[in-house]
Structures are given as C-alpha cells and as structure tokens.
Protein backbone atom coordinates (compact mmCIF):
# COMPACT_ATOMS: atom_id res chain seq x y z
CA UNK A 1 241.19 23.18 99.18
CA UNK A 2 244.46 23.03 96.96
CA UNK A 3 245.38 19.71 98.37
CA UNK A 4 242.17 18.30 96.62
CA UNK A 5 241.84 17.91 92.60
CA UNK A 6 238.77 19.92 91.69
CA UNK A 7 236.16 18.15 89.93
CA UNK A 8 235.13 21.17 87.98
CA UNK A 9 237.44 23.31 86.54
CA UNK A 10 236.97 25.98 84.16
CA UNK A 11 240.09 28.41 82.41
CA UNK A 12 239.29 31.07 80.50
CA UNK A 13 235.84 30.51 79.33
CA UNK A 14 234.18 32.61 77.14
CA UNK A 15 230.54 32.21 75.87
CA UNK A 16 229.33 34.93 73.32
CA UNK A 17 226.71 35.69 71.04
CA UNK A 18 226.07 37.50 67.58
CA UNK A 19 223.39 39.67 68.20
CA UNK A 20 223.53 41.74 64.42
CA UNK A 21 225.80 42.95 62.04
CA UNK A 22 229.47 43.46 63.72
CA UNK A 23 227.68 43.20 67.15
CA UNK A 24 228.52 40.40 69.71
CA UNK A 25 227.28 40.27 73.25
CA UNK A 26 229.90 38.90 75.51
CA UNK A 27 227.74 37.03 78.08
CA UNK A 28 230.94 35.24 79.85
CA UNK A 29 233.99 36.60 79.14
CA UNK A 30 237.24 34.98 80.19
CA UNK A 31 236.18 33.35 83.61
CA UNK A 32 237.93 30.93 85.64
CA UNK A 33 238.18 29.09 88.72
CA UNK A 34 237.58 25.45 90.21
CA UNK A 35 235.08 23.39 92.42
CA UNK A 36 236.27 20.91 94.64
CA UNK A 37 234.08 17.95 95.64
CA UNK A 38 231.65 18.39 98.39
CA UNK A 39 231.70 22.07 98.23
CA UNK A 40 229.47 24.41 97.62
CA UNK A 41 230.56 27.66 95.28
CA UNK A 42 227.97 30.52 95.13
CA UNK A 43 227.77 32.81 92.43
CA UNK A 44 226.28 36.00 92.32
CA UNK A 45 225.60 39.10 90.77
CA UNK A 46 222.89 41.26 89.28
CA UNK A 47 220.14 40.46 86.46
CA UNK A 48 222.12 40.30 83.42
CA UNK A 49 225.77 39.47 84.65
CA UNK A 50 226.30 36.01 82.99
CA UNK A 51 225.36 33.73 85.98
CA UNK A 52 222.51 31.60 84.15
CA UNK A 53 225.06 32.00 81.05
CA UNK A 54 228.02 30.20 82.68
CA UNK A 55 225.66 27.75 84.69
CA UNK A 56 224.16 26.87 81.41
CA UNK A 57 227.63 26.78 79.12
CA UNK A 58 228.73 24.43 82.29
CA UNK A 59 226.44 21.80 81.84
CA UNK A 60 226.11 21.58 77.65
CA UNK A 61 223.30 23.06 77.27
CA UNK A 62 225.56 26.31 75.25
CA UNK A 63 228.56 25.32 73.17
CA UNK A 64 231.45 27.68 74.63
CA UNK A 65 232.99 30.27 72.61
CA UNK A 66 236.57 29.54 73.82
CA UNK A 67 238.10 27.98 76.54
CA UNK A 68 237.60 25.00 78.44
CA UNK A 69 235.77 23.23 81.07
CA UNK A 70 237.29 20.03 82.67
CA UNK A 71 234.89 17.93 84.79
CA UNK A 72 236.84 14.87 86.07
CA UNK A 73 239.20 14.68 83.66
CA UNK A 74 236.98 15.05 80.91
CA UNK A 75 237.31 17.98 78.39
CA UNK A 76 233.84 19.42 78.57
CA UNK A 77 234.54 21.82 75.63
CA UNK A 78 235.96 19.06 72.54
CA UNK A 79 233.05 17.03 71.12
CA UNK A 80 232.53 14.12 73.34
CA UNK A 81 231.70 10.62 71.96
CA UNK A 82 228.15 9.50 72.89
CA UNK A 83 229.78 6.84 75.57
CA UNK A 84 230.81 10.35 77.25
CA UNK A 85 228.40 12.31 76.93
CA UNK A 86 225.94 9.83 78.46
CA UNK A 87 228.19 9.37 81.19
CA UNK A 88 228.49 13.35 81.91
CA UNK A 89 224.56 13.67 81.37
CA UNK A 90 224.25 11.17 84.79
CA UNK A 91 226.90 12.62 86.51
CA UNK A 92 226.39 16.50 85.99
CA UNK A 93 222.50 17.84 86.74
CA UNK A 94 220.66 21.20 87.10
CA UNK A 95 217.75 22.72 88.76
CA UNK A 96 216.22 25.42 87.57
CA UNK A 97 215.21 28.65 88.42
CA UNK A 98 211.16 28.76 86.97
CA UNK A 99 209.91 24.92 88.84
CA UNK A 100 206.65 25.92 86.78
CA UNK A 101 208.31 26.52 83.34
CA UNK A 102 210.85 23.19 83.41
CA UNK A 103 208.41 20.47 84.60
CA UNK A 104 206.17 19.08 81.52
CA UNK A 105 202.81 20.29 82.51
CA UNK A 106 201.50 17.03 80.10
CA UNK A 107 203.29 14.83 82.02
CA UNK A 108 202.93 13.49 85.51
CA UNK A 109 205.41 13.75 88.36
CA UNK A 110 206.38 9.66 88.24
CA UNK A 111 207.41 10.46 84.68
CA UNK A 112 209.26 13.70 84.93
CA UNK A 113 211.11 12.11 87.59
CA UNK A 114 211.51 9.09 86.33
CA UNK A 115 213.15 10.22 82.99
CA UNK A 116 216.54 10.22 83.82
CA UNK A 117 216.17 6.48 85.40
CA UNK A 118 215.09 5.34 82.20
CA UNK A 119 217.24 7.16 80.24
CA UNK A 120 219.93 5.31 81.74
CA UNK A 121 218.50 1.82 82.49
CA UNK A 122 218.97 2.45 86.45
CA UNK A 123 215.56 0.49 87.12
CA UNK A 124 215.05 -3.36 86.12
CA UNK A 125 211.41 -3.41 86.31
CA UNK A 126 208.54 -0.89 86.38
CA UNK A 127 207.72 -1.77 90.11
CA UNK A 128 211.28 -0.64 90.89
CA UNK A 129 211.16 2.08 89.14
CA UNK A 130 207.98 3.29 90.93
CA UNK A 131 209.75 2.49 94.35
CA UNK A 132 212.96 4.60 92.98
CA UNK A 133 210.78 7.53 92.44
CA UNK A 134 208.27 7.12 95.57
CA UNK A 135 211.94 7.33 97.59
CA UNK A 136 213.11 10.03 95.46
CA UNK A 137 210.04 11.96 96.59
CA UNK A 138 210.06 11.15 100.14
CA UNK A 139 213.83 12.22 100.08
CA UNK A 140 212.28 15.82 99.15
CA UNK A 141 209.89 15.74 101.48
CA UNK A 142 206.68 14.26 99.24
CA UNK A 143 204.24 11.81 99.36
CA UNK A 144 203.88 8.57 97.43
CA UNK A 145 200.43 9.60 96.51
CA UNK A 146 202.12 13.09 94.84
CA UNK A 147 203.59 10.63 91.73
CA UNK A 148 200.44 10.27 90.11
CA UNK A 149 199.71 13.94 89.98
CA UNK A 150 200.46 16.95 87.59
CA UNK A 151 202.74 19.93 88.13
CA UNK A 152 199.76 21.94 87.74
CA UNK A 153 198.38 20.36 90.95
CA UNK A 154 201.34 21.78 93.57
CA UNK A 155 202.45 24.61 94.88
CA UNK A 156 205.85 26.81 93.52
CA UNK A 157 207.72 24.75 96.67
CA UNK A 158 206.71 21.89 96.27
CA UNK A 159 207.67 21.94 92.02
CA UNK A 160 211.04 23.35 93.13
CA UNK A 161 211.10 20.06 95.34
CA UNK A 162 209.75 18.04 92.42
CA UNK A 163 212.69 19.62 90.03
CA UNK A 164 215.31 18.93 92.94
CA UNK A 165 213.98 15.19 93.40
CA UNK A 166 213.92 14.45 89.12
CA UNK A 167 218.21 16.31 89.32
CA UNK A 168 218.54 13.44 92.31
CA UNK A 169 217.27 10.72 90.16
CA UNK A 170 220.84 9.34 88.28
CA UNK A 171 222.72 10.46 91.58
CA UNK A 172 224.30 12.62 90.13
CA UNK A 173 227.49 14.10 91.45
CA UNK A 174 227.94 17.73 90.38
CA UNK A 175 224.93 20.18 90.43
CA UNK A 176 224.24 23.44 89.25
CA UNK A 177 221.58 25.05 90.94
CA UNK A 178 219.95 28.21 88.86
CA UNK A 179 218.63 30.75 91.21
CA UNK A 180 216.45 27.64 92.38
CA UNK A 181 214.80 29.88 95.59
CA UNK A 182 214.57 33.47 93.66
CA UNK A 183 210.55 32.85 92.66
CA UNK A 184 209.77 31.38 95.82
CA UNK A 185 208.24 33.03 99.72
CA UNK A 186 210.93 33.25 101.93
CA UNK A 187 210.09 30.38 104.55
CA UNK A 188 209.98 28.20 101.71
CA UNK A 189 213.50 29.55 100.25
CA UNK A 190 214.70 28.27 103.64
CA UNK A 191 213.08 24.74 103.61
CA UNK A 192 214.74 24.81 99.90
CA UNK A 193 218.36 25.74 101.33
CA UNK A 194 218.07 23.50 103.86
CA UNK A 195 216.94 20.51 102.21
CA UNK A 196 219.76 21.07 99.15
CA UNK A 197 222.23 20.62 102.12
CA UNK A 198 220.90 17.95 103.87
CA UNK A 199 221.39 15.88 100.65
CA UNK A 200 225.17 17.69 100.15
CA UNK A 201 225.98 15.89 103.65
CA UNK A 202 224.26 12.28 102.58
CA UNK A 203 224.71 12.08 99.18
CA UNK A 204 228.55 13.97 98.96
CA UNK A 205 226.92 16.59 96.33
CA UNK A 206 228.80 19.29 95.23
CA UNK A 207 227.32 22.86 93.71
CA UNK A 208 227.40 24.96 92.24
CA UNK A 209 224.71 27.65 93.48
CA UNK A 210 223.59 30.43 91.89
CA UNK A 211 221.97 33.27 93.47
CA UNK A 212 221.13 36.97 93.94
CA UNK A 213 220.47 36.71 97.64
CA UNK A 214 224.22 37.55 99.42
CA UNK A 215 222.65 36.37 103.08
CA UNK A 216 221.67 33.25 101.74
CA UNK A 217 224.78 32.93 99.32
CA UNK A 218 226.65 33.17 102.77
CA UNK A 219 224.28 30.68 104.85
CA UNK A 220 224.97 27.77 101.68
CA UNK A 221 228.38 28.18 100.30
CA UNK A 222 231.96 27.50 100.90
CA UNK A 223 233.75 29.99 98.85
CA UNK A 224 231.50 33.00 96.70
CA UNK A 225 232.48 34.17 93.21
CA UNK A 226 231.17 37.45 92.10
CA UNK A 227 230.39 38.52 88.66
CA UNK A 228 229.99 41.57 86.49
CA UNK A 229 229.24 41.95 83.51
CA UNK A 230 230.61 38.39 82.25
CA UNK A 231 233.36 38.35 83.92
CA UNK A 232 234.52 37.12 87.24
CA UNK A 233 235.64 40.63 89.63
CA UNK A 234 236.45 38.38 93.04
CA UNK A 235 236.36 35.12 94.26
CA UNK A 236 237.29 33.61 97.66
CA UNK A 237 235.95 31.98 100.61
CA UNK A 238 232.20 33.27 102.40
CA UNK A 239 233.24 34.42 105.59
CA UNK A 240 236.16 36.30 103.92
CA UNK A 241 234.07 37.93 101.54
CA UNK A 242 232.08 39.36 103.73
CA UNK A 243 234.51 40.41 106.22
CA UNK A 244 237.13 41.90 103.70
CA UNK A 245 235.72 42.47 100.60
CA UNK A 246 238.19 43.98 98.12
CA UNK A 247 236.09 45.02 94.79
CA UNK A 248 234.19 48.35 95.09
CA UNK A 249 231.30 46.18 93.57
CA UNK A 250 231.48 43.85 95.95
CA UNK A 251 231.71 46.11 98.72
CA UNK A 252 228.61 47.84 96.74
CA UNK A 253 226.65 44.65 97.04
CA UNK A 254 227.49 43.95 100.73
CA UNK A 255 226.16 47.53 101.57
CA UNK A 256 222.58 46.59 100.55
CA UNK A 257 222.39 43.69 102.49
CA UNK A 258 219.83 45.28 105.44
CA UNK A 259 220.78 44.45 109.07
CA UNK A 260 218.83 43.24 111.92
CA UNK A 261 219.28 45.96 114.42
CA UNK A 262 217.82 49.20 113.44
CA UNK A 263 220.29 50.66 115.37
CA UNK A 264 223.29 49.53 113.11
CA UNK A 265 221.15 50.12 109.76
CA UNK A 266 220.44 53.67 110.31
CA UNK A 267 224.17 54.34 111.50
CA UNK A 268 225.95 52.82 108.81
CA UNK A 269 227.09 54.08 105.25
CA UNK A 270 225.36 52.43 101.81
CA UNK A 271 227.14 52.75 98.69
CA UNK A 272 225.13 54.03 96.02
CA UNK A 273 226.61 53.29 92.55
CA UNK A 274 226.25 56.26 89.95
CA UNK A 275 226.45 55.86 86.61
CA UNK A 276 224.89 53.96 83.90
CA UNK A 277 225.16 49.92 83.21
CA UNK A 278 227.45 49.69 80.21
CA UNK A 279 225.81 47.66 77.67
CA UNK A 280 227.65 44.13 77.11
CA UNK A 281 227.53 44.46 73.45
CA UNK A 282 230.78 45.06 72.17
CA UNK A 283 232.56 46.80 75.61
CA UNK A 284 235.31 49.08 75.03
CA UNK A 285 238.80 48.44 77.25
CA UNK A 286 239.73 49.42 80.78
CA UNK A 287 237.58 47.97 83.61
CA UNK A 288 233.90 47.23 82.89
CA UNK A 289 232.95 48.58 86.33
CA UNK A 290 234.84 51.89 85.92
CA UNK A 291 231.60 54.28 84.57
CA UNK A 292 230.15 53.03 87.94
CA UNK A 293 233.07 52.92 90.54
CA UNK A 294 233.24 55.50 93.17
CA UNK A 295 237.28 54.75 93.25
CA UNK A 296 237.95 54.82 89.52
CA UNK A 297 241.57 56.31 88.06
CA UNK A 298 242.59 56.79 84.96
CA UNK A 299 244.77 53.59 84.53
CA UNK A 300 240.84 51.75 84.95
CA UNK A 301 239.69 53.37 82.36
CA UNK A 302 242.55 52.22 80.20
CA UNK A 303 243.11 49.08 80.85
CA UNK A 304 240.74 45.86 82.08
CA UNK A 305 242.29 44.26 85.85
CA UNK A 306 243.44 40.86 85.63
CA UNK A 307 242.26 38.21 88.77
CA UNK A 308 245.01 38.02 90.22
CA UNK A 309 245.73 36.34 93.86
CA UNK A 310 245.85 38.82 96.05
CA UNK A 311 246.03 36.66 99.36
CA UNK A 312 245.94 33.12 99.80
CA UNK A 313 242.65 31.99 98.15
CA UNK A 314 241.41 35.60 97.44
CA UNK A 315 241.28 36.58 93.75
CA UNK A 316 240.06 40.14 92.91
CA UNK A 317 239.86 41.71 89.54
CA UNK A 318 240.92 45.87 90.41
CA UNK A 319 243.60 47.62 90.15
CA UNK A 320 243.11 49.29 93.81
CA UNK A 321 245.03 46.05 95.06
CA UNK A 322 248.17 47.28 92.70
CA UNK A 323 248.50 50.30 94.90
C-alpha cells in the first residue's frame, strides 16, 4: 500500500531494560515498519521475541528507549500534552492476551465496558450509556442480560468477547491485539478471528495482531512481520511469506506448520533448529540467529544483517540475500 499514508509508523524503535549491574535486556531492538489503515499486520514469533514488548511500547503503556512511533501525525515517543494523550487513548486500544487477568473481577461487565465511555463523556445520560454497552455486547455476540454479571460468571470466550467489546467502546481506530486467541479451544479461536474481522469490514479497524499461530496469522492478516529476538528478521505480505519465505527462521517456522494430508506430512522435510537460544541480555554482534542457522557463514557471525528490501514489499534481515 505505498500509495496510502500509514497510520502507524514506527523507525527504529528500541525498548530496553536494566536488568543488574552493566546488564540490559534488549526486548525490541531497532524495529521498523508501517500499518496502513484497514489492514491487518500479524506479528509473530516465539515466547520471548519482543511481540507483547513492541505491542505494549506501541500503545504507551512502556516509554521507548529510542526511536519513534508516529500514529497520525502524532509523535508517539515526545511527551504528549494531556489534550493528546486523551485523544490517542480513544483512538488507539488493545486486547489482551489473559481475558481472565485484564477484566476487574470486582467489577461488573456494564462497568468494565463502560469505562472508556465515561472516560471520555461519549454517553449523555446513564440510560444511554446502558444502551451503548447492551449494543456493544450484542456486537460481540452477548446478551443484554450478560451486563449485570461478573467476569467470574463466563467462560474464557466469552471474556475474550467481553475484552474485545470494552477495546470497541470509544471506536477506536487502531488496535493491537495481544495473542487475544492463544489461551482459548480452537473452535472458539475461530469464532474470535472471525468476529475481529467482521468488525475490521464495518467499523474500518485496523490491527495490529499478534500471534504464535502461522495458519491463523495467514487466515487474518494482510502483510506478516516476523521477529527474533527483538528485532524484526522479515516482513512482507501473507501469501508471499508463505510461498517464498527468505529467512532460515522463517522458513524454520513454516516447516512446523502440520499439513492436512498425511500423505504430504510424512513426505516432506522439517527443519530442526540446533543450537541454543542466545540470551537477550547484552548480545554480542553478527546475526542473532547465527548459533541456530543451518546456513550460517562467517560474515553472520561478524556482522548483524540490515532489513533491507529485497523485492518490492519484501524486507528480510540475512545476509543469504547478499549472495
């Protein structure tokens, strides 16, 4: 989409943390790319990568380290006046991953929902505020009987649903969805998907979706960004990714994913990575995938790959696409 201005936009961000004496843990580490509106960007990657990290430094809730995150216009990374950052807070929302751990167990769903409407005087009355959040919930597929109830009281779907309908509350236009499916059965995961795009096509939502699942990464988004260890190793769009991945990880990642017919998934190769996870505390140079790469040469060892454009909208971070 380079025609379009991208809502989000992120250069070089870097989020760390001081974890001792001389030690610093380098949770995102120089990332970049943009999200256009209406589109969905998946991100994935294994426990530990930076995902939640970045999701998180996105939306305020971590101060970045360096670099900066536009949204709109707005310089996401300066201190923003109150005026602004009320104004971001109703534009930019987030589900999360636990719908068990981020609802208020004390409170009851009208109120959780409600929160953000009267945070921001959307409502002029109580009885429309009521009706805001009895549509909110039938737009998630609840009942008006379900506001007067506790979190407690409903299943790990129908929280998730709860958490989805409370992000929907100050229409919002960007959000960031954290692994919102990972701790739920996998019929619900589906009713989850397909709900969060139903609204994408009403409302003009765009995400940006988290995930460990690649088949359902693929089924969602527009364009997939991968990530290892803090940083960013390819990025491009989800039907080019999986038919010509470049990164050995990614190409790692894609080999796990099991197939439908047994035929095909007792014929084909898996990629096995060897090696041991570097620790992110204070990484040495050269490529932070090299102790695990079955395709590593010296030069990765020496020196970390840049993401560089290696066809039109296909970024990879290696130093295979040099050759």
């Amino acid at each position: 989409m380079p025609d379009k201005q991208p809502l989000v936009s992120v250069k070089n961000l870097k989020k760390y943390f001081n974890v001792g004496k001389n030690l610093t843990l380098k949770a995102v580490d120089d990332v970049t790319f943009d999200i256009y509106p209406g589109e969905t960007l998946g991100l994935v990657g294994e426990s530990g990568c930076g995902k939640s990290t970045l999701g998180r430094t996105l939306i305020r809730l971590y101060h970045a380290t360096d670099g900066e995150i536009w949204f709109d216009g707005m310089n996401l990374t300066k201190d923003l006046t109150s005026r602004e950052s009320f104004q971001f807070t109703r534009r930019a929302q987030m589900i999360f991953q636990d719908p068990y751990a981020s609802l208020n167990q004390r409170m009851k769903v009208m109120d959780i929902i409600a929160e953000g409407i009267d945070a921001h005087h959307l409502a002029a009355d109580k009885k429309e505020r009521e009706e805001m959040v009895v549509e909110l919930l039938q737009t998630v597929g609840l009942q008006r009987e379900h506001a007067n109830r506790y979190p407690h009281e409903f299943s790990g779907g129908q929280r998730q649903r709860i958490g989805i309908a409370r992000a929907l509350a100050v229409n919002p236009d960007f959000i960031i969805a954290d692994e919102p499916i990972s701790a739920l059965d996998v019929s619900i995961q589906a009713q989850i998907v397909n709900l969060l795009q139903d609204l994408q096509e009403k409302r003009g939502l765009t995400y940006l979706f988290i995930a460990h699942d690649l088949s359902m990464i693929k089924h969602i988004s527009d364009r997939v960004g991968v990530m290892y260890l803090g940083s960013l190793v390819e990025l491009t769009t989800a039907d080019e990714l999986f038919a010509n991945s470049l990164h050995p990880y990614t190409q790692a990642l894609l080999s796990a994913i099991p197939l439908a017919d047994p035929n095909l998934e007792k014929s084909r190769k898996r990629i096995v990575l060897q090696g041991s996870l570097p620790s992110p505390i204070n990484l040495g140079s050269g490529c932070r995938f090299a102790s695990r790469c079955p395709q590593v040469t010296e030069v990765c060892k020496e020196v970390s790959p840049e993401l560089i454009e290696v066809s039109p909208g296909h970024f990879v971070a290696c130093h295979l696409t040099d050759r």
